[in-house]
C-alpha atoms as a PDB file:
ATOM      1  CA  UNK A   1     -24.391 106.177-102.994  1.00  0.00           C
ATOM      2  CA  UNK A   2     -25.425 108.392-100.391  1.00  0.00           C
ATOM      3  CA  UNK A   3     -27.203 108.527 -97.141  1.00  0.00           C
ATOM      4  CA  UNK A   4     -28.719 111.510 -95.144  1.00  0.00           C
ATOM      5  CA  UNK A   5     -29.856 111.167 -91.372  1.00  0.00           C
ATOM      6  CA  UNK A   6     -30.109 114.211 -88.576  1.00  0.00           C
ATOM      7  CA  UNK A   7     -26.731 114.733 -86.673  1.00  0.00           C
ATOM      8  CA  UNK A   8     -27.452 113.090 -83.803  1.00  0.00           C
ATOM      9  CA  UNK A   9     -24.698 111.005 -82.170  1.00  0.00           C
ATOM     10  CA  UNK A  10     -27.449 108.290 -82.593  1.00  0.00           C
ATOM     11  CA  UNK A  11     -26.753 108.007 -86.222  1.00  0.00           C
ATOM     12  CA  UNK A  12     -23.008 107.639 -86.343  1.00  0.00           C
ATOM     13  CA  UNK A  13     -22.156 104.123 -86.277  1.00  0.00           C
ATOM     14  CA  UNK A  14     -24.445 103.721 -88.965  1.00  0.00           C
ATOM     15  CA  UNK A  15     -23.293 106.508 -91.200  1.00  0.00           C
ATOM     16  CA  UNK A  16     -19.449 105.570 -90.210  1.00  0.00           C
ATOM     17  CA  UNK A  17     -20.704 101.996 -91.206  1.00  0.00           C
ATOM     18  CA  UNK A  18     -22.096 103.365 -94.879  1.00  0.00           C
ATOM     19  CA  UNK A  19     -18.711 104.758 -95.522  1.00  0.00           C
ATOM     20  CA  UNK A  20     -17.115 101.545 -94.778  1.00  0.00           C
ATOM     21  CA  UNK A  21     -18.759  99.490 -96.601  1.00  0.00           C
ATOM     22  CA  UNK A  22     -18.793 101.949 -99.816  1.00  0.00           C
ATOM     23  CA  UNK A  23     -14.663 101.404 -99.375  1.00  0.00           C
ATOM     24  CA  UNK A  24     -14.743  97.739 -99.065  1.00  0.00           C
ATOM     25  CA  UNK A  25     -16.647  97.368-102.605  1.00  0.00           C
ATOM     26  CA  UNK A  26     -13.696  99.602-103.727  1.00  0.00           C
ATOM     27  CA  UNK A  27     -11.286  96.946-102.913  1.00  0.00           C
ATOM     28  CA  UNK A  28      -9.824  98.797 -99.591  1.00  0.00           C
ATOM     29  CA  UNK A  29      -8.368  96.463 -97.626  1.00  0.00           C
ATOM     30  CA  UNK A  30      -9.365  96.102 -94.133  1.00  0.00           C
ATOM     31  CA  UNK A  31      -6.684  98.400 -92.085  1.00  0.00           C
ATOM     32  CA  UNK A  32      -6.912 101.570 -94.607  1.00  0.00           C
ATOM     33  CA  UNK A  33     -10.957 101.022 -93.973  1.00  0.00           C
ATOM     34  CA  UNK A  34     -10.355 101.386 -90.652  1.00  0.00           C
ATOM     35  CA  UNK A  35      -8.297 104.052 -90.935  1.00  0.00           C
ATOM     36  CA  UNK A  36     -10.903 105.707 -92.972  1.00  0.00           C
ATOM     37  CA  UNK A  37     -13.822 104.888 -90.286  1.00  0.00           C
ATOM     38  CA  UNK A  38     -11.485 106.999 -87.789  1.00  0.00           C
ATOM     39  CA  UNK A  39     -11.301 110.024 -90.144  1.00  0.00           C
ATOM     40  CA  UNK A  40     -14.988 109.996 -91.339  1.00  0.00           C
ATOM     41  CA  UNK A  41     -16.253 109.709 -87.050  1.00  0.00           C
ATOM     42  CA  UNK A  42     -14.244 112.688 -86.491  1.00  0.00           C
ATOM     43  CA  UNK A  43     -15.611 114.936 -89.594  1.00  0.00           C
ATOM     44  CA  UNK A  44     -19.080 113.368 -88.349  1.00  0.00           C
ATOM     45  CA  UNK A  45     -18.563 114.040 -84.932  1.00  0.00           C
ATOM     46  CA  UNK A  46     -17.409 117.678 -85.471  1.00  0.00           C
ATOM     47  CA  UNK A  47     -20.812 118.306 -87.163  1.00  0.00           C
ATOM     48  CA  UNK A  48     -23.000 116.470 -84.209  1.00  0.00           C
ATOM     49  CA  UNK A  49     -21.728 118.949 -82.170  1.00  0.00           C
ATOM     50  CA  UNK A  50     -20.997 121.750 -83.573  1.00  0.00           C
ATOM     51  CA  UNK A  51     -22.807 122.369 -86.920  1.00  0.00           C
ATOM     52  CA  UNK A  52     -26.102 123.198 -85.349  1.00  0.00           C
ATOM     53  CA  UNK A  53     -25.417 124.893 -82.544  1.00  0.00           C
ATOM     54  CA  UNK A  54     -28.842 124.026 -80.222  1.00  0.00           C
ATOM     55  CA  UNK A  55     -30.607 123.283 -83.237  1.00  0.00           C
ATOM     56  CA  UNK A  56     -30.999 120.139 -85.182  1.00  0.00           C
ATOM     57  CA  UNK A  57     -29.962 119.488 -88.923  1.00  0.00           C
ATOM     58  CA  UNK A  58     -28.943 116.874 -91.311  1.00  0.00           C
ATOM     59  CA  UNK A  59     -25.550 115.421 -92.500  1.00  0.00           C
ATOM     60  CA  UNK A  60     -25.118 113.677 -96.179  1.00  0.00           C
ATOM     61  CA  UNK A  61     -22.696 111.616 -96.337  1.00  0.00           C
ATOM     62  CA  UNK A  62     -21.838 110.777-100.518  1.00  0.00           C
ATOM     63  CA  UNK A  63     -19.505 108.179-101.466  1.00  0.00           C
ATOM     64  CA  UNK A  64     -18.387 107.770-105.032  1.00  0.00           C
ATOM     65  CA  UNK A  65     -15.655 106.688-106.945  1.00  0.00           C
ATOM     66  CA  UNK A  66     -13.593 108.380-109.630  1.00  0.00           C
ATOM     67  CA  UNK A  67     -10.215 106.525-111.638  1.00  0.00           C
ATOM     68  CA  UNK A  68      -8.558 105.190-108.774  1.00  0.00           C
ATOM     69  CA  UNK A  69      -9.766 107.871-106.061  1.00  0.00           C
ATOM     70  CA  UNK A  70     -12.509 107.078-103.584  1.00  0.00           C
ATOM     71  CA  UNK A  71     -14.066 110.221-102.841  1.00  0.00           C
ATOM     72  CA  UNK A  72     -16.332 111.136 -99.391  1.00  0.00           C
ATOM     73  CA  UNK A  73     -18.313 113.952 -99.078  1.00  0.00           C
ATOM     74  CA  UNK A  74     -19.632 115.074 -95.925  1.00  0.00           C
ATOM     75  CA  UNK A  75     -22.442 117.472 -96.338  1.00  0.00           C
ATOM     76  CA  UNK A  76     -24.617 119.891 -93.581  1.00  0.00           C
ATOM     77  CA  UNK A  77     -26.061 122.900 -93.642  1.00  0.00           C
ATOM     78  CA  UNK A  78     -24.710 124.222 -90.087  1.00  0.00           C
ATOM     79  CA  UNK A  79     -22.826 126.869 -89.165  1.00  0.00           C
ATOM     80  CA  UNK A  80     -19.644 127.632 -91.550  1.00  0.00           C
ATOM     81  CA  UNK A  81     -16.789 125.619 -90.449  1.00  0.00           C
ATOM     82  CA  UNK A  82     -13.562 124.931 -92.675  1.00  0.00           C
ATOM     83  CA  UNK A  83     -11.146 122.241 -91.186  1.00  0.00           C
ATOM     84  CA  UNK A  84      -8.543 123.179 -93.094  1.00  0.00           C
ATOM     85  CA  UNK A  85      -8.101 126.788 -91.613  1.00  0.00           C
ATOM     86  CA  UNK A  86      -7.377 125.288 -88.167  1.00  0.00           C
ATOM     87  CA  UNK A  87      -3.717 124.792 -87.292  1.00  0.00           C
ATOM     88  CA  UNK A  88      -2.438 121.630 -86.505  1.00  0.00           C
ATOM     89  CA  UNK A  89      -1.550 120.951 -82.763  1.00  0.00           C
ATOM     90  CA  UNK A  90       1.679 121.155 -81.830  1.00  0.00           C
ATOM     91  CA  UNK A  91       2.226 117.240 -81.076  1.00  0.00           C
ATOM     92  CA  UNK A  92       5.849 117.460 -79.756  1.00  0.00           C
ATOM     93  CA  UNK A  93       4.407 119.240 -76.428  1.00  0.00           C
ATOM     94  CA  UNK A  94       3.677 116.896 -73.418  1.00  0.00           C
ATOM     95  CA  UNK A  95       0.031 115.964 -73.459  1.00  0.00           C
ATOM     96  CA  UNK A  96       0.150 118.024 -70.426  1.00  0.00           C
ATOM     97  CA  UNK A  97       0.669 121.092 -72.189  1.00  0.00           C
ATOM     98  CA  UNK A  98      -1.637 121.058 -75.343  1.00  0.00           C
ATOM     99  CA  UNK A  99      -4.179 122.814 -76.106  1.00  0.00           C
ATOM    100  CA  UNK A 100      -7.743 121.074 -76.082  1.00  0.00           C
ATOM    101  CA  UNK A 101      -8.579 120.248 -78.801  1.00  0.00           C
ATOM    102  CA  UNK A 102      -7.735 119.924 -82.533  1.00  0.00           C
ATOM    103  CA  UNK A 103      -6.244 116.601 -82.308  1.00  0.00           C
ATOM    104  CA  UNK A 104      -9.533 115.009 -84.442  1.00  0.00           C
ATOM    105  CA  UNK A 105      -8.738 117.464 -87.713  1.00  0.00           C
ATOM    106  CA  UNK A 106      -5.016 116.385 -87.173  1.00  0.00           C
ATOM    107  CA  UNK A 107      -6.322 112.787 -87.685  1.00  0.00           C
ATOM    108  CA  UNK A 108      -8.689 113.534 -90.381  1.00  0.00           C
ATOM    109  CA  UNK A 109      -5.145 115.330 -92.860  1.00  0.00           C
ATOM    110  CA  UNK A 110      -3.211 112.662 -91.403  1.00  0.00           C
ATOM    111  CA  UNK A 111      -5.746 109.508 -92.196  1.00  0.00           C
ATOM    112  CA  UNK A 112      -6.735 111.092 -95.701  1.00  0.00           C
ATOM    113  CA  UNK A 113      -5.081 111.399 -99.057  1.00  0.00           C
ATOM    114  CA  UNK A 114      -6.310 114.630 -99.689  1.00  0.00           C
ATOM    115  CA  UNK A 115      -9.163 117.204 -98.263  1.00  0.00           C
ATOM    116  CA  UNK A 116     -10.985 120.011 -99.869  1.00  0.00           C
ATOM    117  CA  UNK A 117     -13.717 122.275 -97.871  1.00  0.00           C
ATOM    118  CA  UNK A 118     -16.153 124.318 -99.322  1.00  0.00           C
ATOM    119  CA  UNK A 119     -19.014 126.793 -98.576  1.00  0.00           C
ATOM    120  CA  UNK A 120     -22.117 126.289-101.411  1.00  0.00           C
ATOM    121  CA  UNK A 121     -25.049 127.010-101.407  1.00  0.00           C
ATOM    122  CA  UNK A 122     -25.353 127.600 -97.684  1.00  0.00           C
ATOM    123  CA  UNK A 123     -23.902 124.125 -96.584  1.00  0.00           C
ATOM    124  CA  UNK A 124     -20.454 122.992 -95.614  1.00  0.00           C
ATOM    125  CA  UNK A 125     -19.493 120.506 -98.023  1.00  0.00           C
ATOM    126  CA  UNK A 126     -16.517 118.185 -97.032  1.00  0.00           C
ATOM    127  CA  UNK A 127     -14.468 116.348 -98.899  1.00  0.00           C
ATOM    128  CA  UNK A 128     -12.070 113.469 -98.252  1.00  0.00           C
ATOM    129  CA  UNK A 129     -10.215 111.435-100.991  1.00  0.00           C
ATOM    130  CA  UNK A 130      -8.601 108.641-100.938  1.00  0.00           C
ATOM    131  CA  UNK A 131      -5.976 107.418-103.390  1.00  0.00           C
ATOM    132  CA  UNK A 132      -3.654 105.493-101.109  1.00  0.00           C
ATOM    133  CA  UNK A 133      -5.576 102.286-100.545  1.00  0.00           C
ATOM    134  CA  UNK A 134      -2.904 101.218 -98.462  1.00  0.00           C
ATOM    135  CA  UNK A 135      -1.769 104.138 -96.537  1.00  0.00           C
ATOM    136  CA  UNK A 136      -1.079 102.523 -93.038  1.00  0.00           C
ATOM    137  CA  UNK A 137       1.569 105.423 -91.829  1.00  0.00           C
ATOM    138  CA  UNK A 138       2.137 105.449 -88.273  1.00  0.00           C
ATOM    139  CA  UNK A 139       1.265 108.952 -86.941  1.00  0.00           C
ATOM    140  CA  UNK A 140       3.302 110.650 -84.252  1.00  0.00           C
ATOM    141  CA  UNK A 141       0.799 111.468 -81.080  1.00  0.00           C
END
């Protein structure tokens, strides 16, 4: 199933809302959805304001399932931005003295089972899976 609407912060409840309801017919229980609502709103929100610079675009979102993996993929055709090559923030410093910044892609590793990025065919093409349906860790902050 998929779903494609311009990145406009207008849009994300209802593309956060897709996603969930694409994990509930998976069988994921109600706290690892919402754990996966928090990841997908920060991927989403990184491309609302960032992707497109001044301009306007797209985002895809594409949720399918594979065995016992439910797989997210979070597709615009923006400026190239991999997740995955930004370090994590250093969470044992005093809010006070971290950076800004960061703390949403420290949410999205933490909240997912496993993330690829990719560059193809002039999009960014995002991928989250999920193989823990009942991850519920409590994250340091």
């Amino acid at each position: 199933m998929n779903v494609r609407l311009p990145a406009k912060l207008i849009h994300l409840e209802q593309l956060v809302d897709f996603v969930a309801n694409c994990a509930q017919r998976q069988g994921i229980g109600p706290k690892r959805v919402g754990e996966i609502k928090v990841a997908v709103e920060e991927a989403i929100v990184n491309v609302i304001n960032y992707a497109y610079g001044d301009g306007e675009g797209d985002v895809e979102v594409i949720c399918t399932s594979e065995n016992d993996r439910f797989i997210i993929k979070i597709i615009d055709s923006g400026l190239p931005f991999d997740l995955l090559s930004h370090k994590d923030p250093d969470i044992s410093l005093d809010v006070s003295e971290r950076e800004i910044g960061g703390l949403g892609i420290y949410l999205i590793k933490r909240l997912v089972d496993h993330i690829e990025y990719k560059r193809k065919d002039d999009n960014n093409v995002l991928t989250l899976v999920i193989t823990n349906k009942t991850k519920s860790e409590h994250l340091p902050v």
